[in-house]
PDB file of N, CA and C in Angstrom:
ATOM      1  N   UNK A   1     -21.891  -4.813  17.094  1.00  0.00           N
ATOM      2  CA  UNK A   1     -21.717  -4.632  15.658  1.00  0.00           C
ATOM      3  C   UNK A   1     -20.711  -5.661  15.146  1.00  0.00           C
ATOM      4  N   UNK A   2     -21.378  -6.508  13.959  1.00  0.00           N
ATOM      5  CA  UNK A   2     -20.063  -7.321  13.723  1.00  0.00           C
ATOM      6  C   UNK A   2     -19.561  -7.270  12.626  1.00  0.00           C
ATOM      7  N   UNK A   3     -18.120  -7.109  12.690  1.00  0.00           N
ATOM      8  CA  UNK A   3     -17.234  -6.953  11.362  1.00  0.00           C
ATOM      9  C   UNK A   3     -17.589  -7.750  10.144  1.00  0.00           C
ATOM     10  N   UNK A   4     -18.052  -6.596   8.570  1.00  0.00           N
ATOM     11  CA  UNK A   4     -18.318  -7.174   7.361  1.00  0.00           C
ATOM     12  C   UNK A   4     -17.077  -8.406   6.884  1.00  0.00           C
ATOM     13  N   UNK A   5     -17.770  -9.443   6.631  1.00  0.00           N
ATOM     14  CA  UNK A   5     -16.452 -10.161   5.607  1.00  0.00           C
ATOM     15  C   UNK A   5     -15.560  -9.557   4.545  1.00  0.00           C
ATOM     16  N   UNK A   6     -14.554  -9.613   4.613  1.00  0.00           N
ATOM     17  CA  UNK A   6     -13.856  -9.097   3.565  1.00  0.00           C
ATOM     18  C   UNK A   6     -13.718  -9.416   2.218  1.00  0.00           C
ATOM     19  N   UNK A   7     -14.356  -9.299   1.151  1.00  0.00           N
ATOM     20  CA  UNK A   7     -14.905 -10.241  -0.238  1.00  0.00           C
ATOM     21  C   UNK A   7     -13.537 -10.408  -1.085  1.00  0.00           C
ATOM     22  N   UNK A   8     -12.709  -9.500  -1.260  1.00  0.00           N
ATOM     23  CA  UNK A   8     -11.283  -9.718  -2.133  1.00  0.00           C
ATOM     24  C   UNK A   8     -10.494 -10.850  -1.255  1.00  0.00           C
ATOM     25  N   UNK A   9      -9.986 -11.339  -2.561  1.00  0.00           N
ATOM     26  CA  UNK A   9      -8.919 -12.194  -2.007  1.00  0.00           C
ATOM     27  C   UNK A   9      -7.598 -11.630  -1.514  1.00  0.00           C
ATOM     28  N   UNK A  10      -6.818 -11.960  -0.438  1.00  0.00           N
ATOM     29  CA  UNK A  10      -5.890 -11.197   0.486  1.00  0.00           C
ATOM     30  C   UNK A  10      -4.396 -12.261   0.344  1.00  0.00           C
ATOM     31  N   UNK A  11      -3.493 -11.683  -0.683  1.00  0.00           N
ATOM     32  CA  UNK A  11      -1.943 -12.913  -0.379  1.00  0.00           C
ATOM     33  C   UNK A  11      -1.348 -12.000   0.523  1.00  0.00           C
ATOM     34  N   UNK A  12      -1.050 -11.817   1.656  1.00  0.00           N
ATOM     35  CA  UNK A  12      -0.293 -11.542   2.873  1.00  0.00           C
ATOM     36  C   UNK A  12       1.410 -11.853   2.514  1.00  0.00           C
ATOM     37  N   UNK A  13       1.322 -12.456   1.534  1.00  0.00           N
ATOM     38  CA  UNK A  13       2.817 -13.387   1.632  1.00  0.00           C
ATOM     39  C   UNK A  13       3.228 -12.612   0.540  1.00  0.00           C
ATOM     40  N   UNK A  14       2.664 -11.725   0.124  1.00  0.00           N
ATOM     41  CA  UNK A  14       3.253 -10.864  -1.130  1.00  0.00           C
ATOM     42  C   UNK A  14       3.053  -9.086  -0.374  1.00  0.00           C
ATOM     43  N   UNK A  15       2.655  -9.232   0.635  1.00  0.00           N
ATOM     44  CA  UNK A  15       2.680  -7.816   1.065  1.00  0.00           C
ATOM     45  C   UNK A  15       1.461  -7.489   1.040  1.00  0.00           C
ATOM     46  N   UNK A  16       0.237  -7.783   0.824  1.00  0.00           N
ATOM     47  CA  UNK A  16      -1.023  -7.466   0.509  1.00  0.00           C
ATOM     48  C   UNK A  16      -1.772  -7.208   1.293  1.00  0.00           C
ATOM     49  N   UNK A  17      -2.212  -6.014   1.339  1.00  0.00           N
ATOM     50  CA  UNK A  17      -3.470  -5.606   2.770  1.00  0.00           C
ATOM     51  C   UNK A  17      -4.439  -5.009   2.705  1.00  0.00           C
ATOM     52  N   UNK A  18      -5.398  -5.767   3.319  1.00  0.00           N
ATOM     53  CA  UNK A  18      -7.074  -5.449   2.880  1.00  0.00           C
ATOM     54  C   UNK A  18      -7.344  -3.861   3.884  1.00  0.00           C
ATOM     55  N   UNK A  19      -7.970  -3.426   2.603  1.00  0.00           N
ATOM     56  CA  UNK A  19      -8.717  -1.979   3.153  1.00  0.00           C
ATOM     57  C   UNK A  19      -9.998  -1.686   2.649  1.00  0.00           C
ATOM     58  N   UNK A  20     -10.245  -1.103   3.800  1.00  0.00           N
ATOM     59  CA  UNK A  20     -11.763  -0.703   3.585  1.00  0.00           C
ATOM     60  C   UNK A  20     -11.951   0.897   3.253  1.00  0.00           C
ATOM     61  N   UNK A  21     -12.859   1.778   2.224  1.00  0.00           N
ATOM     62  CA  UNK A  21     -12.612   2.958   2.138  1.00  0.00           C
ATOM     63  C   UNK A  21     -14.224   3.145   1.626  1.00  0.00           C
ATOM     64  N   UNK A  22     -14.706   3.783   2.913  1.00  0.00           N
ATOM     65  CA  UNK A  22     -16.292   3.611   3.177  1.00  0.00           C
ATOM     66  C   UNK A  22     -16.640   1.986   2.953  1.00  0.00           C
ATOM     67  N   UNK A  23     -17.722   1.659   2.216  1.00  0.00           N
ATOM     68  CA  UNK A  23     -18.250   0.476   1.550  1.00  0.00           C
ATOM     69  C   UNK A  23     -17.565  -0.278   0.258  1.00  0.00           C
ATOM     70  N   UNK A  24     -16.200   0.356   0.112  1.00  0.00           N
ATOM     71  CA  UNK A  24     -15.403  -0.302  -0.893  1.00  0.00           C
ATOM     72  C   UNK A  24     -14.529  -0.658  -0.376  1.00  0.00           C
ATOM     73  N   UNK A  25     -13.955  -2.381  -0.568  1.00  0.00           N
ATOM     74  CA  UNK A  25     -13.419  -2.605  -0.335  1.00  0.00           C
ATOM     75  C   UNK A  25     -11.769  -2.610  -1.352  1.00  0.00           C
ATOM     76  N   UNK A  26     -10.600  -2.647  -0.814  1.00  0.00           N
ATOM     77  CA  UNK A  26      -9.695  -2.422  -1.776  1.00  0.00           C
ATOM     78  C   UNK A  26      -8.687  -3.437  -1.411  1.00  0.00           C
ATOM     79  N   UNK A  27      -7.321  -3.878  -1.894  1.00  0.00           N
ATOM     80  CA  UNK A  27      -6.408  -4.921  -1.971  1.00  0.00           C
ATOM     81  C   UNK A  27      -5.205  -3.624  -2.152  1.00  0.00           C
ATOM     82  N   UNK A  28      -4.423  -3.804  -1.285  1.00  0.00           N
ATOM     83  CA  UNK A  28      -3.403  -2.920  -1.840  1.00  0.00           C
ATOM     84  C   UNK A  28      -1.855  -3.524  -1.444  1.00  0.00           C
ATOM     85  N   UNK A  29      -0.910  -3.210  -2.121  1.00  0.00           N
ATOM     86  CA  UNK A  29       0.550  -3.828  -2.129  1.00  0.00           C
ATOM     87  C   UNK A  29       1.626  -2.335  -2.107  1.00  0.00           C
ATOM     88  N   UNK A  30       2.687  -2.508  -1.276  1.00  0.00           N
ATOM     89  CA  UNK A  30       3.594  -1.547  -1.856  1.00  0.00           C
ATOM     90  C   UNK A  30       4.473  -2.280  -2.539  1.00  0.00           C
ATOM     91  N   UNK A  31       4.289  -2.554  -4.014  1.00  0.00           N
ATOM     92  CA  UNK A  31       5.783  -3.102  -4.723  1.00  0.00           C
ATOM     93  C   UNK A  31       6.513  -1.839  -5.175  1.00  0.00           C
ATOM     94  N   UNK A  32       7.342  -2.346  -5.292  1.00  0.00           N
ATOM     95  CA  UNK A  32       8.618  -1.084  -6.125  1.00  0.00           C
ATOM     96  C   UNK A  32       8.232  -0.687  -7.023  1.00  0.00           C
ATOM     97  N   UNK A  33       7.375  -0.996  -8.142  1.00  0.00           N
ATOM     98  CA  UNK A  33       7.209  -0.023  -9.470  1.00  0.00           C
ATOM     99  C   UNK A  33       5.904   0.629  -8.849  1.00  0.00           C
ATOM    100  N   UNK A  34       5.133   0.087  -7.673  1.00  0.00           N
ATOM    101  CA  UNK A  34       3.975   1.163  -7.430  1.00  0.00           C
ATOM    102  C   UNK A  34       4.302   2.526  -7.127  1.00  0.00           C
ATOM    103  N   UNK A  35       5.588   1.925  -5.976  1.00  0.00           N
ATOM    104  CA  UNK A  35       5.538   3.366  -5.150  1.00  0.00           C
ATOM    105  C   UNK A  35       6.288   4.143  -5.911  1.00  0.00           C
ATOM    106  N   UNK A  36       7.742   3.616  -7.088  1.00  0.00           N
ATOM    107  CA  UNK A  36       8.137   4.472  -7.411  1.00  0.00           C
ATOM    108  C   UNK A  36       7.048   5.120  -8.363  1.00  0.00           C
ATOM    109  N   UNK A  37       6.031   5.037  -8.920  1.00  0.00           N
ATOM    110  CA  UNK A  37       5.126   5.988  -9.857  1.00  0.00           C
ATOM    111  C   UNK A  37       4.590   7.005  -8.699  1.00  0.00           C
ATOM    112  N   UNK A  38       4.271   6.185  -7.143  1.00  0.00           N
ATOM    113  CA  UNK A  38       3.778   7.250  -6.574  1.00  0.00           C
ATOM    114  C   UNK A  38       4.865   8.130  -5.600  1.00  0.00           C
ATOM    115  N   UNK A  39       5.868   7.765  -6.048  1.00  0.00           N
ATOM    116  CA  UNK A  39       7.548   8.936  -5.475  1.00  0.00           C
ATOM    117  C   UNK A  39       7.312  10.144  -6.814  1.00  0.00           C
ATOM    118  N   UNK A  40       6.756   9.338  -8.252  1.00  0.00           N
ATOM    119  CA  UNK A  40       7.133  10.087  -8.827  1.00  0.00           C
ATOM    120  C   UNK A  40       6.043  11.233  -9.244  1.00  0.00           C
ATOM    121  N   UNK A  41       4.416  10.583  -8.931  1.00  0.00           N
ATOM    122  CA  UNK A  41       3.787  11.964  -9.122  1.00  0.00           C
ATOM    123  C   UNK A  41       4.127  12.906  -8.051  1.00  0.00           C
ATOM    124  N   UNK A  42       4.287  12.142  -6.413  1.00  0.00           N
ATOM    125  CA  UNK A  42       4.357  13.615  -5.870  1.00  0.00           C
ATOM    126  C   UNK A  42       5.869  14.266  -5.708  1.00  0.00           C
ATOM    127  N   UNK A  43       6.687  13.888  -6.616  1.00  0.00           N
ATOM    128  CA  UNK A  43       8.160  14.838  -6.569  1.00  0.00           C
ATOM    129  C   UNK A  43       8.781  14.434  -5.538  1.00  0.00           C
ATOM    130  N   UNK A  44       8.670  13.066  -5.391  1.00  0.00           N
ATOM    131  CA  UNK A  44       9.691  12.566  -3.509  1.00  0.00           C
ATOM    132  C   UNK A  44      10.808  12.852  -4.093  1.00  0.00           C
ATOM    133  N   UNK A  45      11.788  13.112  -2.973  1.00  0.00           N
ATOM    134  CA  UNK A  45      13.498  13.069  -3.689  1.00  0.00           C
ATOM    135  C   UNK A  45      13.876  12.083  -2.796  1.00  0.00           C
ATOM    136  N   UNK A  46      13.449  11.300  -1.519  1.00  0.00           N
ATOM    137  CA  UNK A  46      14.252  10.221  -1.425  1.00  0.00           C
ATOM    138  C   UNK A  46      12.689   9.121  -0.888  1.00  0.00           C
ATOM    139  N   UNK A  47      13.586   7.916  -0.490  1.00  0.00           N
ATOM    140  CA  UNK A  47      12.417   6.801   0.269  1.00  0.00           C
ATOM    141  C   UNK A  47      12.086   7.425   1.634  1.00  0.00           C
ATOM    142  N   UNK A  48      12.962   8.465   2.583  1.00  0.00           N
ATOM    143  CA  UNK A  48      12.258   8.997   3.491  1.00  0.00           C
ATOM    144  C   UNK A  48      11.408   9.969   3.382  1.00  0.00           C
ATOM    145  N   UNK A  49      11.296  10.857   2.339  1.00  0.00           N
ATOM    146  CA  UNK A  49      10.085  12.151   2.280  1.00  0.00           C
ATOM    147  C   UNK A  49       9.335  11.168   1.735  1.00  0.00           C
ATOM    148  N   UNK A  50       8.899  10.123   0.825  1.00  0.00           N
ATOM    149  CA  UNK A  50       8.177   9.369   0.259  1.00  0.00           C
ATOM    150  C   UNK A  50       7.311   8.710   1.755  1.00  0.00           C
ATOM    151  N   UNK A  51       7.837   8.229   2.490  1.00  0.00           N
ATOM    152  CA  UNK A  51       7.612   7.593   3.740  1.00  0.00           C
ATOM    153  C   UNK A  51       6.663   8.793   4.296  1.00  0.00           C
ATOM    154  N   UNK A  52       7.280   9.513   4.867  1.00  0.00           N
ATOM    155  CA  UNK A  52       6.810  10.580   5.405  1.00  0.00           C
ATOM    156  C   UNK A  52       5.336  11.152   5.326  1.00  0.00           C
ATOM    157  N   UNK A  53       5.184  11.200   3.731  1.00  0.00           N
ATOM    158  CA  UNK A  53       4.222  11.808   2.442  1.00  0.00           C
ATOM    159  C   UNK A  53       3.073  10.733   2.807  1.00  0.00           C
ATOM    160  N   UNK A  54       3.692   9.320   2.755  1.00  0.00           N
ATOM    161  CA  UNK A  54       2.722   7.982   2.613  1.00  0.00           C
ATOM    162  C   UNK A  54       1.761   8.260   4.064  1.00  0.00           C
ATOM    163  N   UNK A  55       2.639   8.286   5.119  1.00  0.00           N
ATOM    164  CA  UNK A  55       1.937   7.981   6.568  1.00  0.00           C
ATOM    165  C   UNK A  55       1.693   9.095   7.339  1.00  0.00           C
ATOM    166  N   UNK A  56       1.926  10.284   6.300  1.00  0.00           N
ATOM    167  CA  UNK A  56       1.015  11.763   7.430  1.00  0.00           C
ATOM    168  C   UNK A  56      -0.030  12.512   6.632  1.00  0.00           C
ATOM    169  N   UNK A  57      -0.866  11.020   6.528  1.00  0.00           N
ATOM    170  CA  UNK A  57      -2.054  11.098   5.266  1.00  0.00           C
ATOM    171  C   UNK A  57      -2.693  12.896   4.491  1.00  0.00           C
ATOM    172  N   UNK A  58      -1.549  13.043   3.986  1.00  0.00           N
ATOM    173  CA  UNK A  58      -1.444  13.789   3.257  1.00  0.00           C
ATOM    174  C   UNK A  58      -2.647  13.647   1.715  1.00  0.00           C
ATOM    175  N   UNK A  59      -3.489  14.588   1.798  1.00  0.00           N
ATOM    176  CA  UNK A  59      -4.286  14.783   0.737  1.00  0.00           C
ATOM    177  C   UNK A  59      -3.984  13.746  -0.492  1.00  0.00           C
ATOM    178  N   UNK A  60      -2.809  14.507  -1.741  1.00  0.00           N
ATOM    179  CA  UNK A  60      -2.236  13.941  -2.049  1.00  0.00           C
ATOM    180  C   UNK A  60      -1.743  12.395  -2.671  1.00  0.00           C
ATOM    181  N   UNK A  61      -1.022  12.156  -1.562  1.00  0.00           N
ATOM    182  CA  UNK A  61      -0.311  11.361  -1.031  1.00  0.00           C
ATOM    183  C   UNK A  61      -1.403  10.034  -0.748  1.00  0.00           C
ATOM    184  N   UNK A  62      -2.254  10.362  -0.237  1.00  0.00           N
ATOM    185  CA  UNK A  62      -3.319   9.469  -0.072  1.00  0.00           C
ATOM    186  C   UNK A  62      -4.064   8.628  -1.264  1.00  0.00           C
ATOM    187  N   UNK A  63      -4.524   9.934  -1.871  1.00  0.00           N
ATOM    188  CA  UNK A  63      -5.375   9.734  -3.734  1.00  0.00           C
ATOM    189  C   UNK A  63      -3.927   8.989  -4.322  1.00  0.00           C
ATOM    190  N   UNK A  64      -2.944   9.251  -4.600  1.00  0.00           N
ATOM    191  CA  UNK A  64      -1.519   8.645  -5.389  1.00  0.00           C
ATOM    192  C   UNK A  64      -1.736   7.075  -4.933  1.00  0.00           C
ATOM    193  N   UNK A  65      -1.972   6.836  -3.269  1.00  0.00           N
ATOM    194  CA  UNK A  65      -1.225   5.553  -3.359  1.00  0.00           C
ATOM    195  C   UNK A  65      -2.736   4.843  -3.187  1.00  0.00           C
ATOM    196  N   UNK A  66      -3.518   5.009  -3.212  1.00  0.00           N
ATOM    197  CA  UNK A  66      -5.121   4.534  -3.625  1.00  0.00           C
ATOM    198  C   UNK A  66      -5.034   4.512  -5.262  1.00  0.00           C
ATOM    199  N   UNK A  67      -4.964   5.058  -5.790  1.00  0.00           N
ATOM    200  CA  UNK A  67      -4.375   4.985  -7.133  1.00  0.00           C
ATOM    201  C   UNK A  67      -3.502   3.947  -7.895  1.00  0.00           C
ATOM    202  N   UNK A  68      -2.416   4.049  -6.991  1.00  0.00           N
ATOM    203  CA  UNK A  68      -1.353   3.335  -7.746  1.00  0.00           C
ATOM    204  C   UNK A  68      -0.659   2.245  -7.000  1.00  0.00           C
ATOM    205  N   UNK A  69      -1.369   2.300  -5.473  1.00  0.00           N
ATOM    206  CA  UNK A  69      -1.106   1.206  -4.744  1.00  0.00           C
ATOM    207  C   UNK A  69      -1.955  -0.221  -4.735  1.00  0.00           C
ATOM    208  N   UNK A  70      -3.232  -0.040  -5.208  1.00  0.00           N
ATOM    209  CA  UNK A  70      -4.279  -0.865  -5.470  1.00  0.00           C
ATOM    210  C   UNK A  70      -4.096  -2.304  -6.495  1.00  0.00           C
ATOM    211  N   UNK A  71      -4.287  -3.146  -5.841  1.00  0.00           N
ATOM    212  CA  UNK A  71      -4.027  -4.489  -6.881  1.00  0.00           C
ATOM    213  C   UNK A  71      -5.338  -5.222  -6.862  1.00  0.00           C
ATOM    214  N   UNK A  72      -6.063  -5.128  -6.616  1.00  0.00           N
ATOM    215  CA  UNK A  72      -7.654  -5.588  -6.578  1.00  0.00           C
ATOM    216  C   UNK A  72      -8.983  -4.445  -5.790  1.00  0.00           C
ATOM    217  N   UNK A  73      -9.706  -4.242  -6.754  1.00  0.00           N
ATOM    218  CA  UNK A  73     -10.922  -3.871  -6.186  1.00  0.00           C
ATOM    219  C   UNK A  73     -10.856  -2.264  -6.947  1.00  0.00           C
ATOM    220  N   UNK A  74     -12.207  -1.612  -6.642  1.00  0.00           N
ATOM    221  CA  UNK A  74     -12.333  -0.660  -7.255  1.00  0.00           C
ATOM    222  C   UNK A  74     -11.681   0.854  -6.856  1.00  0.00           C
ATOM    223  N   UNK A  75     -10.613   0.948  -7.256  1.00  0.00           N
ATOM    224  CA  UNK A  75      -9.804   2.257  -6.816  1.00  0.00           C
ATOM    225  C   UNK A  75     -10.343   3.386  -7.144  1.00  0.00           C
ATOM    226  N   UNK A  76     -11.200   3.605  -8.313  1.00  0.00           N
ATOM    227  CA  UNK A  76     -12.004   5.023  -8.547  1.00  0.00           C
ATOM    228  C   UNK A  76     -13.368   4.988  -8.220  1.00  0.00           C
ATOM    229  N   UNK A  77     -14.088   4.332  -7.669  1.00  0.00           N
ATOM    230  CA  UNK A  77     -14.998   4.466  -6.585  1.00  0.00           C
ATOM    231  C   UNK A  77     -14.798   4.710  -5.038  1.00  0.00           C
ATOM    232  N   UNK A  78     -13.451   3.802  -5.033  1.00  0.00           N
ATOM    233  CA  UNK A  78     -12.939   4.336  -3.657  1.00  0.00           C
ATOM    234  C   UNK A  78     -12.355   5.803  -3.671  1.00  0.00           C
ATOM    235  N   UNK A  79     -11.629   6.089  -4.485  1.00  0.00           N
ATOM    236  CA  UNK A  79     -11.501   7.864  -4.400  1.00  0.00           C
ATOM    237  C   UNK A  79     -12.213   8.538  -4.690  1.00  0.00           C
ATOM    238  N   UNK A  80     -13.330   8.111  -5.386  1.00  0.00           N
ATOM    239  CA  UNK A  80     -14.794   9.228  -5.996  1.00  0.00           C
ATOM    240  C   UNK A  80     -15.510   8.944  -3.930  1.00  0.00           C
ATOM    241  N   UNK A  81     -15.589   8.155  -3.251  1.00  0.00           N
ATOM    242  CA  UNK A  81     -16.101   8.218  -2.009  1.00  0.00           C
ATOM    243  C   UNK A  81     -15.237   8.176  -0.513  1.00  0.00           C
ATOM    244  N   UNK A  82     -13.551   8.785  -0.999  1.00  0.00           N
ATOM    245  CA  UNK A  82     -12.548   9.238   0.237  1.00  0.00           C
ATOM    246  C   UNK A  82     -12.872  10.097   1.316  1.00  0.00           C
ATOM    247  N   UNK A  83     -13.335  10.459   1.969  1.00  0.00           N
ATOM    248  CA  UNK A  83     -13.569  11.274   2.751  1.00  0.00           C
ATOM    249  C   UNK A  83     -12.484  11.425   3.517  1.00  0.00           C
ATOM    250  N   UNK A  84     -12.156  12.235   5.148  1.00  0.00           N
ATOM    251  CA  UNK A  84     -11.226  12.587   5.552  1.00  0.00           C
ATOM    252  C   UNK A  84     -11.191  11.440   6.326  1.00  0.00           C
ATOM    253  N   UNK A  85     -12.077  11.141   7.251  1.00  0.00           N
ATOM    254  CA  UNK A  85     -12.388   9.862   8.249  1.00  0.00           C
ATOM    255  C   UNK A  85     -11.810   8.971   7.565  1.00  0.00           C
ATOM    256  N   UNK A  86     -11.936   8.627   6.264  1.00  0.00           N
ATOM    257  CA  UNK A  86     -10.733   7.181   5.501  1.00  0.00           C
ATOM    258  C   UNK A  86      -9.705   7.370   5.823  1.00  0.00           C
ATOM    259  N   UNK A  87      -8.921   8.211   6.168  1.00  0.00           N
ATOM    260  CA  UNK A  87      -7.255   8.482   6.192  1.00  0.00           C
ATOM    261  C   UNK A  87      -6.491   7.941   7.089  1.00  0.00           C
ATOM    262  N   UNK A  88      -6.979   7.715   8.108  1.00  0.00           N
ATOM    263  CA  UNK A  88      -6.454   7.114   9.354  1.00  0.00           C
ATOM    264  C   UNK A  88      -6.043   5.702   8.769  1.00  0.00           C
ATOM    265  N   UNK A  89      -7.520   5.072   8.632  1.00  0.00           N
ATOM    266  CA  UNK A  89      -7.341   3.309   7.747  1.00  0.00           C
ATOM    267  C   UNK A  89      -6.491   3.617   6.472  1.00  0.00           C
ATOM    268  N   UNK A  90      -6.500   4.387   5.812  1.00  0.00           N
ATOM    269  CA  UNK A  90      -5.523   4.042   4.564  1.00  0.00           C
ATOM    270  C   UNK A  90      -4.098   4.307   4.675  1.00  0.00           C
ATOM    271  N   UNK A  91      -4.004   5.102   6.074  1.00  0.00           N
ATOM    272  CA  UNK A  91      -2.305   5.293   6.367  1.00  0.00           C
ATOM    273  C   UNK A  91      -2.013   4.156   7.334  1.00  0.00           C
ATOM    274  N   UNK A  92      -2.720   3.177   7.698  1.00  0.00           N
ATOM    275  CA  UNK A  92      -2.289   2.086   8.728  1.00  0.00           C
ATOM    276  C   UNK A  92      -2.310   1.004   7.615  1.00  0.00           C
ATOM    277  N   UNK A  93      -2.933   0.748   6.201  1.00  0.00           N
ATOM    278  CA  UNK A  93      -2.880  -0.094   5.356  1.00  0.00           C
ATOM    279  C   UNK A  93      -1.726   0.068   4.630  1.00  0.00           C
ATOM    280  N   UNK A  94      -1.090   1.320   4.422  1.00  0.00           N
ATOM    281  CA  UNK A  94      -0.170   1.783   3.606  1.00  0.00           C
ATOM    282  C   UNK A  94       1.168   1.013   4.859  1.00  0.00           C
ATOM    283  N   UNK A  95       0.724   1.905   5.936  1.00  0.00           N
ATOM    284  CA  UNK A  95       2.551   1.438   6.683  1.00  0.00           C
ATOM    285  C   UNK A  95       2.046  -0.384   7.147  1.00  0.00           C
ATOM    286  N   UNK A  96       1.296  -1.051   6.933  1.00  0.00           N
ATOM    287  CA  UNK A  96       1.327  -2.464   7.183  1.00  0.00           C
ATOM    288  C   UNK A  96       1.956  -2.807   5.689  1.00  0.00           C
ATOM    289  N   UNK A  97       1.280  -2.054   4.633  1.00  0.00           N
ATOM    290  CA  UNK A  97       1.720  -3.040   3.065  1.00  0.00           C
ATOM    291  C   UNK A  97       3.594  -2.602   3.032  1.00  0.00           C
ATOM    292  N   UNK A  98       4.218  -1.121   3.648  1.00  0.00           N
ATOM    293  CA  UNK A  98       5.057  -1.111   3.485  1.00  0.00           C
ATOM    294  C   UNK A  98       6.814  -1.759   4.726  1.00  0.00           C
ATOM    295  N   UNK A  99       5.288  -2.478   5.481  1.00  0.00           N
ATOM    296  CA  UNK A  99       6.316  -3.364   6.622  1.00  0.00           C
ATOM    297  C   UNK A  99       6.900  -4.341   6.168  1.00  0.00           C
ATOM    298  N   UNK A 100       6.155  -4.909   5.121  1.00  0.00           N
ATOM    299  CA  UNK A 100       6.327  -6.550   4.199  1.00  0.00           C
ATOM    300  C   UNK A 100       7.806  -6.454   3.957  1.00  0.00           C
ATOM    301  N   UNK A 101       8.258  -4.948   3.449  1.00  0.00           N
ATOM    302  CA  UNK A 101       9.453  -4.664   3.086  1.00  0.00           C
ATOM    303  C   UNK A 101      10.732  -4.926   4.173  1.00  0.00           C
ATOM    304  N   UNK A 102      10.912  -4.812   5.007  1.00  0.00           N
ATOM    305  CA  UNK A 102      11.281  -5.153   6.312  1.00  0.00           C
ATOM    306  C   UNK A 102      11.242  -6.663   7.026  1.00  0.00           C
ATOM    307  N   UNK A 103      10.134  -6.994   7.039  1.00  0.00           N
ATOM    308  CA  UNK A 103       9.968  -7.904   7.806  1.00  0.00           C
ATOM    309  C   UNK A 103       9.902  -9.681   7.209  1.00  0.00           C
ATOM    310  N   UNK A 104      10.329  -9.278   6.014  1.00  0.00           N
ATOM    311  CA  UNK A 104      10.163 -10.536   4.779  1.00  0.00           C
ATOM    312  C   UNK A 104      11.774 -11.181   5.190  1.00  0.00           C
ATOM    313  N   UNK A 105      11.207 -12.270   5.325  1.00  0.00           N
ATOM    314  CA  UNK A 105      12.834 -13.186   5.299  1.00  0.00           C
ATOM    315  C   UNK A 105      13.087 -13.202   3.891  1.00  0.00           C
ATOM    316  N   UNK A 106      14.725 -13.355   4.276  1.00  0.00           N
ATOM    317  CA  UNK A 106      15.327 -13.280   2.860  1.00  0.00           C
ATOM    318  C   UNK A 106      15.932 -14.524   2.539  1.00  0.00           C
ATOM    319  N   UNK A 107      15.504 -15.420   2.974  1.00  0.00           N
ATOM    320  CA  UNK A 107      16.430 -16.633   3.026  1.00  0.00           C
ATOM    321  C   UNK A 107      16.726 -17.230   1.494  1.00  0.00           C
ATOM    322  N   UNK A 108      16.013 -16.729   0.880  1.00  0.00           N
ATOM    323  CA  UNK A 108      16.312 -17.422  -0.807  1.00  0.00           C
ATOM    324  C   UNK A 108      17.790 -16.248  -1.396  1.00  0.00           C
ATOM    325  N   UNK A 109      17.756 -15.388  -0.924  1.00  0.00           N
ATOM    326  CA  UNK A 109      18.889 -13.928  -1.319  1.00  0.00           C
ATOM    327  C   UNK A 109      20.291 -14.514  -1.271  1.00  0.00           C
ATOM    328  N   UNK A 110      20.316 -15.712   0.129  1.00  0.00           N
ATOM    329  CA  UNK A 110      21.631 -16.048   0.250  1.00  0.00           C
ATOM    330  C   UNK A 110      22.571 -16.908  -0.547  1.00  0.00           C
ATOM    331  N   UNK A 111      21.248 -17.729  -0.784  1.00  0.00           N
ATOM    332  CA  UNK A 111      21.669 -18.733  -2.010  1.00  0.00           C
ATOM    333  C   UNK A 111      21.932 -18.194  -3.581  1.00  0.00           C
ATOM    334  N   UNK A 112      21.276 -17.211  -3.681  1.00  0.00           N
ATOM    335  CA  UNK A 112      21.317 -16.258  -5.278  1.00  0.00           C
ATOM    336  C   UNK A 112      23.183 -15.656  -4.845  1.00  0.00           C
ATOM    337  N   UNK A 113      23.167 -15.175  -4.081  1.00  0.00           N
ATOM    338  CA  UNK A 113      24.387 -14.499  -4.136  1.00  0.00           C
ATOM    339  C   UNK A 113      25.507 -15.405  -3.609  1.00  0.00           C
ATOM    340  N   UNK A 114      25.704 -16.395  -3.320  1.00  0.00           N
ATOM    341  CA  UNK A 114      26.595 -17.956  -3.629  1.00  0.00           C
ATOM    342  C   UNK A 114      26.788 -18.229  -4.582  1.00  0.00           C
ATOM    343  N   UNK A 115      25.640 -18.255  -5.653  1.00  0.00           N
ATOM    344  CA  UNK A 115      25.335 -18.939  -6.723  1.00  0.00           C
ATOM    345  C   UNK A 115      26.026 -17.930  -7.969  1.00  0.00           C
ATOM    346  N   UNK A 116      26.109 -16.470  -7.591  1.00  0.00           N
ATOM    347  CA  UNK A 116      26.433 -15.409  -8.114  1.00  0.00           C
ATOM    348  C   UNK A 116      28.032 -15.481  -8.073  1.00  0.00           C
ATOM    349  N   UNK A 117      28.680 -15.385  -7.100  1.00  0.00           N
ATOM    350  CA  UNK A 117      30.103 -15.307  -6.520  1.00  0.00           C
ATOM    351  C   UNK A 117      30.676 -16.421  -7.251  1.00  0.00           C
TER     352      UNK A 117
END
């Protein structure tokens, strides 16, 4: 069986990670104003229950960040066709888009805060 091409365009360098949810394909990012809308429909009180919520594909938690995590492709076809079997892939897309956060050099930060001082 060989893997479909992936048709959306994918910036990796902005956090961006391709998912598949059945036959739709989706683009998704964790930036800061996403997740905080999706801290704020489901009542997170910090970035660890938010974490938590994101990657123990919680009902929920799932529809929110398909929702509000999505930066290309059709997000309400992909939740009109979520099934449970999607959850696995959308909680390994979620903790890859929210590694970017972590694993991003900061090398431009040092010079802002020189430049600041």
């Amino acid at each position: 069986m060989t893997e479909k091409p992936f048709p959306l365009e994918v910036n990796g360098a902005r956090g961006e990670v391709e998912l598949w949810v059945g036959n739709v394909p989706l683009v998704i990012a964790a930036e800061m104003g996403g997740l905080a809308a999706v801290s704020t429909r489901l009542s997170c009180k910090s970035m660890s229950d938010l974490f938590l919520r994101l990657s123990g594909v919680e009902p929920a938690a799932t529809v929110a960040a398909l929702d509000l995590l999505t930066v290309r492709g059709d997000k309400g076809k992909a939740i009109g066709s979520l099934k449970l079997k999607h959850f696995g892939a959308v909680a390994k897309a979620i903790s890859d888009s929210l590694s970017h956060h972590f694993d991003e050099d900061e090398v431009g930060n040092d010079a802002a805060v020189e430049k600041a001082e």
